[in-house]
Protein backbone atom coordinates (compact mmCIF):
# COMPACT_ATOMS: atom_id res chain seq x y z
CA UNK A 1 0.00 0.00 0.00
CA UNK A 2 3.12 2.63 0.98
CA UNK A 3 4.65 1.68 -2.48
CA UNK A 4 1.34 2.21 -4.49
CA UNK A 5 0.91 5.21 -2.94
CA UNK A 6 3.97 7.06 -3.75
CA UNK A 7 3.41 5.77 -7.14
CA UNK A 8 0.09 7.82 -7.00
CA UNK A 9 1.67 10.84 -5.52
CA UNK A 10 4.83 10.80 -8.07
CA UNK A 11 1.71 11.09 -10.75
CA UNK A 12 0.23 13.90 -9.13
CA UNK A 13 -2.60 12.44 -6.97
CA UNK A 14 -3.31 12.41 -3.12
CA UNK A 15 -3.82 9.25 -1.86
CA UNK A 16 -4.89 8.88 1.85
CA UNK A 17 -3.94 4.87 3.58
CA UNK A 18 -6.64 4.03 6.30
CA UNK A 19 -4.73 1.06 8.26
CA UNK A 20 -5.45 -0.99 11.48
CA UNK A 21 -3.67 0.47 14.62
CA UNK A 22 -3.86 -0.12 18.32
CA UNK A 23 -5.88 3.29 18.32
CA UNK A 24 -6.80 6.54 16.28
CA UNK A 25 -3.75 8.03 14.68
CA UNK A 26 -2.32 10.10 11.91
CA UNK A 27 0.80 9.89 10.42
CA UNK A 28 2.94 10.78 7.27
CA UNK A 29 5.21 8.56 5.11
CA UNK A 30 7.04 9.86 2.74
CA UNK A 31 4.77 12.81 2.17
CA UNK A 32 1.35 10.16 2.74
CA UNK A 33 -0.89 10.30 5.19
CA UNK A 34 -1.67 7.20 6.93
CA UNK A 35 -4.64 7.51 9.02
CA UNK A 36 -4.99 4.40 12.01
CA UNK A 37 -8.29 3.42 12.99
CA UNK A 38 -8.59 1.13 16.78
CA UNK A 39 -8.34 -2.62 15.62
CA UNK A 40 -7.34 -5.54 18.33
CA UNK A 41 -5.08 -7.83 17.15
CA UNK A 42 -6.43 -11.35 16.17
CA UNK A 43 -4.93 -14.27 18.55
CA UNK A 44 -2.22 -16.79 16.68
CA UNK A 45 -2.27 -14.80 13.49
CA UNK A 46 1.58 -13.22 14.30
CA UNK A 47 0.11 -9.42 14.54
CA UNK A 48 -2.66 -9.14 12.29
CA UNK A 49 -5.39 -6.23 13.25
CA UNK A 50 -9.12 -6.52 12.37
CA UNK A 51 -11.53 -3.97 12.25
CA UNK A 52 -14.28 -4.06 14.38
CA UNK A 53 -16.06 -1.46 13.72
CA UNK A 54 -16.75 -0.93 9.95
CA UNK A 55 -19.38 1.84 10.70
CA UNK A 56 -16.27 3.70 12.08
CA UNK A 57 -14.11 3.46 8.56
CA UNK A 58 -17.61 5.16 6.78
CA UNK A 59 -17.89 7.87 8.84
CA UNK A 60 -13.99 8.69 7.88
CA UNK A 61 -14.26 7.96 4.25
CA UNK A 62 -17.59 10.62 4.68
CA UNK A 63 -14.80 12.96 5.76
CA UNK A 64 -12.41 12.15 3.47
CA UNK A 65 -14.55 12.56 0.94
CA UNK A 66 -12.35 10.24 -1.80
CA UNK A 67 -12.79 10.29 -5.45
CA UNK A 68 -11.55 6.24 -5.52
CA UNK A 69 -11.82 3.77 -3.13
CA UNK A 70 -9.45 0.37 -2.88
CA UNK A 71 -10.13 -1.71 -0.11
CA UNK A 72 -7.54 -4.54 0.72
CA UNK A 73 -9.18 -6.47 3.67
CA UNK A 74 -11.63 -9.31 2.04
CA UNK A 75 -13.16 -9.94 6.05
CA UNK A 76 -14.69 -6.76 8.29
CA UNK A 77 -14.32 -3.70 5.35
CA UNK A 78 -15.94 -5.54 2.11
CA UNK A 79 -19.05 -3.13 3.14
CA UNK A 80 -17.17 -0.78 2.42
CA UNK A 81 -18.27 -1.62 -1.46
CA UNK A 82 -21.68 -0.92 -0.93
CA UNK A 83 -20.50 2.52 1.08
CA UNK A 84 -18.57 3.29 -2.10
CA UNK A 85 -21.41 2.33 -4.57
CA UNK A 86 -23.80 4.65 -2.40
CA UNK A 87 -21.56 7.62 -2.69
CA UNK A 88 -20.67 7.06 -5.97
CA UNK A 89 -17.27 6.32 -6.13
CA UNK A 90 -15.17 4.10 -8.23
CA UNK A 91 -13.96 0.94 -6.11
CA UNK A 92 -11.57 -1.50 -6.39
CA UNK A 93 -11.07 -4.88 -4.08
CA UNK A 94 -7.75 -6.32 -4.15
CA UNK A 95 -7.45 -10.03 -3.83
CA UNK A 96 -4.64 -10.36 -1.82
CA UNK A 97 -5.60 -13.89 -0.50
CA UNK A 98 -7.77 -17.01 -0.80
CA UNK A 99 -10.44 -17.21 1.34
CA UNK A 100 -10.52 -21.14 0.31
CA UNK A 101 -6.52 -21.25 1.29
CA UNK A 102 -6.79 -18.98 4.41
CA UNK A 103 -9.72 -21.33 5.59
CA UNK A 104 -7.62 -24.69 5.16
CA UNK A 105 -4.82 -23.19 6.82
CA UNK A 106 -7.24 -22.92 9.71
CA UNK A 107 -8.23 -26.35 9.91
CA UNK A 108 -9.38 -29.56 8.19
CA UNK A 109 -12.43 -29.32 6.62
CA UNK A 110 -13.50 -26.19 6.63
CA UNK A 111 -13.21 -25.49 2.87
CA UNK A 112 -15.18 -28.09 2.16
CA UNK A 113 -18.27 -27.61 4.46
CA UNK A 114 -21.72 -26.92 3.34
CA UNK A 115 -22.90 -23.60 4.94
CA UNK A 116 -25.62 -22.92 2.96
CA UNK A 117 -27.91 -23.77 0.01
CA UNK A 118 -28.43 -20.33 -1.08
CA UNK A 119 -25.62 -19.86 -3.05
CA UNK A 120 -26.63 -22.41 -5.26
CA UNK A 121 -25.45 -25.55 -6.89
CA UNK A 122 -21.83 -26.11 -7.01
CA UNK A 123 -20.78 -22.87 -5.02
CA UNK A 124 -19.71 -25.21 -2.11
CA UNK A 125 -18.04 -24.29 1.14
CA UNK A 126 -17.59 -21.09 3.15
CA UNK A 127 -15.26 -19.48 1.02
CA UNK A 128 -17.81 -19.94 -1.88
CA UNK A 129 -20.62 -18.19 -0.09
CA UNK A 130 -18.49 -15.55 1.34
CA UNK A 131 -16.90 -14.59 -2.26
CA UNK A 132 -21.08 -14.77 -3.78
CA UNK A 133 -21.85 -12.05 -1.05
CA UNK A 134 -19.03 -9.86 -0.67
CA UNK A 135 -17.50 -9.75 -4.14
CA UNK A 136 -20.17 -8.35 -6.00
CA UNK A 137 -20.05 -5.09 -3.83
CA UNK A 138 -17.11 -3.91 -5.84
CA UNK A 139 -16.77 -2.18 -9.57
CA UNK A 140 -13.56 -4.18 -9.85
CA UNK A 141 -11.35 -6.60 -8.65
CA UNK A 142 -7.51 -6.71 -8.92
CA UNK A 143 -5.80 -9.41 -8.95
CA UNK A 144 -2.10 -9.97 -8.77
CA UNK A 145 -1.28 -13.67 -9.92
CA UNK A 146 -3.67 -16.30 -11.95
CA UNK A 147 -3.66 -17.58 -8.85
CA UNK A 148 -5.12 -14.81 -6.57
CA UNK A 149 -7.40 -14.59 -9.29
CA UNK A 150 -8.93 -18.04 -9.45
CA UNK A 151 -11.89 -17.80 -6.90
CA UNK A 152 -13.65 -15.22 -8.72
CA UNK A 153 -12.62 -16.49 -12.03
CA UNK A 154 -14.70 -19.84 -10.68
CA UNK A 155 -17.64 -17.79 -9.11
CA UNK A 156 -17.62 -15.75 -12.50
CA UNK A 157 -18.12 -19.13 -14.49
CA UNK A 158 -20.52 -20.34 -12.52
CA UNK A 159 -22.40 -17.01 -13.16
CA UNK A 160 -22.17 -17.93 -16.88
CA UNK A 161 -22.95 -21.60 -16.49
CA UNK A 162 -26.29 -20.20 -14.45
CA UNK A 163 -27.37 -17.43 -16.69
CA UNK A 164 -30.42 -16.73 -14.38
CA UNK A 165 -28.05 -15.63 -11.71
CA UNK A 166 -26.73 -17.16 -8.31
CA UNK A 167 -29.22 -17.42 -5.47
CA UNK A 168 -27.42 -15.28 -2.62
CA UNK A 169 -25.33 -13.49 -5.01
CA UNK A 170 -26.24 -9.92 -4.73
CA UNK A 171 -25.26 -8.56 -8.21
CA UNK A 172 -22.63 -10.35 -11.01
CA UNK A 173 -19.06 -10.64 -10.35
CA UNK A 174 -17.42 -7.40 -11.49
CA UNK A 175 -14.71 -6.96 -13.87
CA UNK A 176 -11.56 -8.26 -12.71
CA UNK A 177 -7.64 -7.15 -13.61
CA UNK A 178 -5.10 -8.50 -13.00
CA UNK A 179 -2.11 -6.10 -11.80
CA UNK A 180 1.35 -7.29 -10.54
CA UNK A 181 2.76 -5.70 -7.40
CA UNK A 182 6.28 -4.62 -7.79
CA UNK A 183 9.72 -4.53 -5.90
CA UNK A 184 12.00 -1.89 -4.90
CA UNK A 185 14.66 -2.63 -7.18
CA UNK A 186 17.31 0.13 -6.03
CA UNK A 187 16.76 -0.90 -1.95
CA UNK A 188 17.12 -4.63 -3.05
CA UNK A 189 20.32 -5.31 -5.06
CA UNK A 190 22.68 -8.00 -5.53
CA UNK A 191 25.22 -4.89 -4.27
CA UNK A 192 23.76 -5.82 -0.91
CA UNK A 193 26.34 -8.83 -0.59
CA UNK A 194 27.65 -8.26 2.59
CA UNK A 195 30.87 -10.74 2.89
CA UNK A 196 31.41 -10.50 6.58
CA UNK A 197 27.30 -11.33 7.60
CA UNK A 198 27.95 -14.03 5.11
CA UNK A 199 31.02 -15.16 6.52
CA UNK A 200 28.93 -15.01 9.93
CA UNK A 201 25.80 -16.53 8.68
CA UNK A 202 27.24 -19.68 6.73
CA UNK A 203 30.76 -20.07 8.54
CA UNK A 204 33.04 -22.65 6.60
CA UNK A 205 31.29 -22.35 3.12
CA UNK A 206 28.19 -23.65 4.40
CA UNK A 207 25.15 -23.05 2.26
CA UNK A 208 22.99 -20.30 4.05
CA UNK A 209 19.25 -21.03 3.33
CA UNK A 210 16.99 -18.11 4.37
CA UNK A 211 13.20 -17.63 5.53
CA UNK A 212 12.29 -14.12 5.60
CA UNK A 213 8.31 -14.54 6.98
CA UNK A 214 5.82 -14.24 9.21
CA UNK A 215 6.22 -17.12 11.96
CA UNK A 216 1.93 -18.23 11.81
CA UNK A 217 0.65 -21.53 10.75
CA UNK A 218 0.03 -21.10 7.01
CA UNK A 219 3.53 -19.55 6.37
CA UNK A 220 4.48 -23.25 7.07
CA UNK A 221 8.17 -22.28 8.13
CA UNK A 222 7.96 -25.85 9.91
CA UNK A 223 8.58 -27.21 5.70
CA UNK A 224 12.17 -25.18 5.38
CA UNK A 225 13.26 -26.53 8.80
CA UNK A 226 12.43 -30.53 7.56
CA UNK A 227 13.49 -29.41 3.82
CA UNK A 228 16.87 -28.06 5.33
CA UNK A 229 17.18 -31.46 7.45
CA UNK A 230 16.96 -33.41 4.39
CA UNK A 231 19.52 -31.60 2.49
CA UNK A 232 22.34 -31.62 4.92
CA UNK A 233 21.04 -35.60 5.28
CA UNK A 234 21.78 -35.75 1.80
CA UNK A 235 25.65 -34.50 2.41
CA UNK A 236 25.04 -30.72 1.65
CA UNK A 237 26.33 -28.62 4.10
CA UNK A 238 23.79 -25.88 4.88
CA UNK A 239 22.34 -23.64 7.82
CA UNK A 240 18.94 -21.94 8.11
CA UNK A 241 18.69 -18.43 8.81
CA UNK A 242 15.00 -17.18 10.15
CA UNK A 243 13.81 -13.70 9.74
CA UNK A 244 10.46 -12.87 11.33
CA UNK A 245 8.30 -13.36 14.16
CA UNK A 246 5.54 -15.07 14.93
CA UNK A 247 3.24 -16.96 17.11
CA UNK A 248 5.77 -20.62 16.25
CA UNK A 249 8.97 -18.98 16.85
CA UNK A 250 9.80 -20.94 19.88
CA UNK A 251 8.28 -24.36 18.58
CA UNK A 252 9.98 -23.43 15.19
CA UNK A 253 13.45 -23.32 17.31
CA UNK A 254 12.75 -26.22 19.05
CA UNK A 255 11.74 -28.24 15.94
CA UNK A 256 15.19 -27.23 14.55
CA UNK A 257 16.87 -28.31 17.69
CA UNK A 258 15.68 -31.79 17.75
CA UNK A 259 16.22 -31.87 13.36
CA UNK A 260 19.90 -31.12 14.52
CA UNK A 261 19.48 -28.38 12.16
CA UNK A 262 21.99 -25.12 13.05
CA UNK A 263 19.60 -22.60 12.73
CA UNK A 264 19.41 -18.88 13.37
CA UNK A 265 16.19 -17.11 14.44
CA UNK A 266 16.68 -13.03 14.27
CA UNK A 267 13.26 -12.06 14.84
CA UNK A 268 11.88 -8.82 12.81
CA UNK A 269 14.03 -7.57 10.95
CA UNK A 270 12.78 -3.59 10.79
CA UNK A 271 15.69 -2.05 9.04
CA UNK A 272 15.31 -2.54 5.45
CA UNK A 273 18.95 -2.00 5.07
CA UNK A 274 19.97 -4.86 6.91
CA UNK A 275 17.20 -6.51 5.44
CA UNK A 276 18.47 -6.28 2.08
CA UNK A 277 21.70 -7.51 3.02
CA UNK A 278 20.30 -10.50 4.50
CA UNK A 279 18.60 -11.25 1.26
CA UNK A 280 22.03 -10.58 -1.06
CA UNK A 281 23.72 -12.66 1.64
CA UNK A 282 22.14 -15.78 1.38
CA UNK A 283 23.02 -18.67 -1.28
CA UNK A 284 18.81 -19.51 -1.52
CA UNK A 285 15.48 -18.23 -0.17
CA UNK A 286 12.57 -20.48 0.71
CA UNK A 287 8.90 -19.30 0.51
CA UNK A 288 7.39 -22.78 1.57
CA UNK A 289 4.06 -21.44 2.11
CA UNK A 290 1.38 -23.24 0.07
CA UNK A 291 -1.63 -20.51 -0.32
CA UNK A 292 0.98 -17.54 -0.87
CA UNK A 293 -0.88 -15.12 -3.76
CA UNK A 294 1.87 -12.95 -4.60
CA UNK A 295 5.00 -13.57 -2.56
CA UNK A 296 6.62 -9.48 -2.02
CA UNK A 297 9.48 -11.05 0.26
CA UNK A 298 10.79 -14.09 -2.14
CA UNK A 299 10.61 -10.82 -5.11
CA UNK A 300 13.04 -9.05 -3.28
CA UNK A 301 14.98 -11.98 -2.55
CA UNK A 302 15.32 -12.35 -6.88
CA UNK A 303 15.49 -8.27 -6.60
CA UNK A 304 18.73 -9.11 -4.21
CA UNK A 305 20.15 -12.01 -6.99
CA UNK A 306 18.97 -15.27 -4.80
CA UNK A 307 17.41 -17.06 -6.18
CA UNK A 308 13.87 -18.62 -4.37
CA UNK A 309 12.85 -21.72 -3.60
CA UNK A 310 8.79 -21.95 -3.72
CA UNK A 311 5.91 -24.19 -3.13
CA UNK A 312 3.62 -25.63 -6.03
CA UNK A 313 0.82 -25.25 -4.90
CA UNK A 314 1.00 -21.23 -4.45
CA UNK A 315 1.05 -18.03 -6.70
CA UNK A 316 5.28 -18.26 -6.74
CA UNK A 317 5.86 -20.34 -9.79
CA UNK A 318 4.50 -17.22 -11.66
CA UNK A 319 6.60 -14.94 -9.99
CA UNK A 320 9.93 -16.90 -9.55
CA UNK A 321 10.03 -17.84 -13.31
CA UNK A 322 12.95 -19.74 -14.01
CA UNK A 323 15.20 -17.93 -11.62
CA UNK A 324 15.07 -20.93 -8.69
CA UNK A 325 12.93 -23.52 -8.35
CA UNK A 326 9.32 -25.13 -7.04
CA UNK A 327 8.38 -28.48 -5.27
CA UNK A 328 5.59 -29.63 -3.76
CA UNK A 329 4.84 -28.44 -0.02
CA UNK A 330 6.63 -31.48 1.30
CA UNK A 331 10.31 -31.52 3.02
CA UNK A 332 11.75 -34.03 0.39
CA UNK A 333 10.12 -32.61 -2.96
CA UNK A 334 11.18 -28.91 -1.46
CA UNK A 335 14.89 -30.42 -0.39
CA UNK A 336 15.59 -31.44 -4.53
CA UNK A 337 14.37 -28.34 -5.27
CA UNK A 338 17.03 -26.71 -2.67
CA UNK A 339 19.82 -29.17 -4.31
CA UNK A 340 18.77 -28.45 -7.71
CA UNK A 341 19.41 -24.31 -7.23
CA UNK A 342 22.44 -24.62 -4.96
CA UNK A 343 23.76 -27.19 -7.82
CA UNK A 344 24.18 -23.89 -10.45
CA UNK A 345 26.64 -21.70 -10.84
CA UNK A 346 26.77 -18.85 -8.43
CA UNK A 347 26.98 -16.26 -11.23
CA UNK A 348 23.98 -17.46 -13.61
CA UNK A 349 21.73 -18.03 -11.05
CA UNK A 350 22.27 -14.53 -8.45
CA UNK A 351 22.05 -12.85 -12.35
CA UNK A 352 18.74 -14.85 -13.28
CA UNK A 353 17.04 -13.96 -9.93
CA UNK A 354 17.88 -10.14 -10.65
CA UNK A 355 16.84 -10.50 -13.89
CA UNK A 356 13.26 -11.54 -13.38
CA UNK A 357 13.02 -8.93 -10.46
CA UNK A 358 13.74 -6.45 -13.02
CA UNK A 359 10.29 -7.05 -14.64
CA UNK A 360 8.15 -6.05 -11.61
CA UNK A 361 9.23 -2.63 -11.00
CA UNK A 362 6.68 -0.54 -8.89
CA UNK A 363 6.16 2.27 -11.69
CA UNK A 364 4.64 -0.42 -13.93
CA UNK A 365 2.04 -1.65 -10.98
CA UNK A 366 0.73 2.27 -10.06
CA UNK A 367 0.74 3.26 -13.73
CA UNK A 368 -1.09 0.04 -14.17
CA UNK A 369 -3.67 0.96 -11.60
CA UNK A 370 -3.74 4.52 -12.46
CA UNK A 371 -5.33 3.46 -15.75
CA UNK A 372 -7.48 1.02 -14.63
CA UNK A 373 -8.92 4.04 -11.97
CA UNK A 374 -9.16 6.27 -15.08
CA UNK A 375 -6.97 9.02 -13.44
CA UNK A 376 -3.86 10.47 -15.53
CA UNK A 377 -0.27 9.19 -15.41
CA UNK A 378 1.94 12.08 -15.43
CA UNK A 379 4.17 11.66 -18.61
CA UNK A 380 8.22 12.99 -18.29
CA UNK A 381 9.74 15.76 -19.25
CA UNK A 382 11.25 15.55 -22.59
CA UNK A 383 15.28 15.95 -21.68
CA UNK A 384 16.77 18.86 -24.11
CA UNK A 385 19.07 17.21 -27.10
């Protein structure tokens, strides 16, 4: 959301960010205002905020008074559509998870539970009938991989197979884009290589394999800890390296303790410098999580040259590309895949990963979104010959 909006306010425009916060605040970043709104944090879920109190959002967006709306929570604020519709402004809800991912993550069976009959035939499962009510709100909907995307794409063929419409389903699925988020490519840089943290992080030549996550259940950080086992099983030499925090920190530790995995946990990491040297530091990054829709920390891994190990079953294949490599969310298929990158040549693949970074810059994901809005992109000065 910071990124997007300096995109916006490079073009000329004034965006305003409305984020969770432990109470009512207002802030500037960079020139943006960020305005908090009171939201408790939800237990387990490694710091994630909720909003409450909806009602209390639409009475600021009546003061704010916006001529475009994007909304990036799918729970509490998809009324927020309706508030938009009423006013009549332009909105946009980004896709930014699965609710049929998020919900397995939470426990067995819950994607696959009959909740109502409403929705129709075939639109099975919560995540069905929350998509046929809350989707529907919107004018649009961005997505940001075919994979983010493929809940509405489903609910939108159903809507075609049933050409009298979907019992429960307000209005028909609205348009929806997809739009690629981007990476900042001058913070992130193979230049980052810091030899002395990599000296320290990997001592003897040891392969350094990095997380960089969120320490919750559907991260599953608990798949790089068994992957890593397996590899130095297999003879490879190699030491994991943890960056985040989370609810599973200490069972994360412990689970590398008894794996007789050496293993380094450095908590949040909130300087972006160090940060970035972490990420040019490292011989591989793994992003084992299985519902990821996007994956911003494993781009600016590839932004950093290294290269990213990634789960099947998630949105990374389409970002990764060709510049590491994908296995399915189990510790042996994710361990080849681990072998397989460290196997290159340092040079081709730390140039590959930066290479594929280099197509998601930021400027093409607000100019994207700028047009999509309607609003103008503000073209460059011509430079005197």
């Amino acid at each position: 959301m910071h990124a997007l909006a300096g995109q916006y306010r490079e073009h000329g425009h004034d965006p305003v960010l409305v984020v969770p916060g432990p109470a009512s605040d207002v802030t500037w970043q960079d020139g943006v205002p960020v305005v908090s709104v009171p939201a408790p944090v939800v237990p387990g879920m490694g710091g994630y905020r909720v909003v409450v109190r909806p009602t209390a959002v639409e009475r600021l967006l009546d003061q704010l008074a916006p001529d475009r709306l994007e909304v990036s929570d799918r729970t509490t604020l998809t009324c927020l559509g309706d508030w938009a519709r009423a006013a009549g402004v332009p909105s946009v809800l980004w896709l930014h998870e699965r609710v049929d991912g998020v919900l397995r993550a939470a426990g067995p069976g819950w994607g696959a539970a009959r909740v109502t009959p409403t929705v129709g035939r075939g639109l099975r499962g919560v995540a069905s009938w929350h998509n046929a009510r809350t989707l529907p709100r919107f004018d649009r909907l961005v997505a940001t991989t075919a994979f983010a995307a493929g809940e509405a794409e489903r609910l939108r063929a159903l809507q075609v197979a049933r050409a009298g419409g979907i019992p429960g389903m307000p209005r028909a699925v609205p348009p929806l884009h997809r739009v690629s988020l981007g990476v900042d490519l001058a913070t992130f840089g193979p230049d980052r290589f810091d030899p002395a943290m990599r000296a320290d992080l990997g001592p003897g030549g040891e392969a350094v394999v990095l997380v960089v996550s969120r320490l919750s259940r559907e991260k599953r950080v608990d798949l790089a800890v068994d992957a890593v086992a397996r590899l130095r099983a297999s003879g490879r030499p190699a030491r994991l390296v943890v960056a985040g925090a989370g609810p599973l920190a200490a069972a994360l530790e412990r689970r590398a303790a008894v794996a007789g995995v050496p293993a380094r946990f450095l908590s949040f990491v909130p300087d972006r410098a160090r940060l970035a040297a972490l990420l040019a530091s490292a011989d591989v990054v793994v992003a084992a999580g299985p519902i990821e829709t996007f994956g911003l920390a494993a781009l600016e891994a590839l932004a950093s040259g290294t290269p990213v190990v990634a789960s099947t079953t998630s949105a990374l294949p389409e970002v990764v590309g060709d510049a590491g490599a994908v296995g399915a969310p189990r510790p042996e298929a994710l361990a080849l895949a681990l072998q397989e990158v460290l196997d290159r040549p340092v040079a081709e693949r730390r140039a590959a990963a930066r290479r594929q970074a280099e197509r998601f810059p930021w400027s093409a994901a607000g100019e994207a979104m700028l047009a999509l809005h309607g609003a103008p992109v503000r073209v460059p000065a011509a430079v005197p010959a």
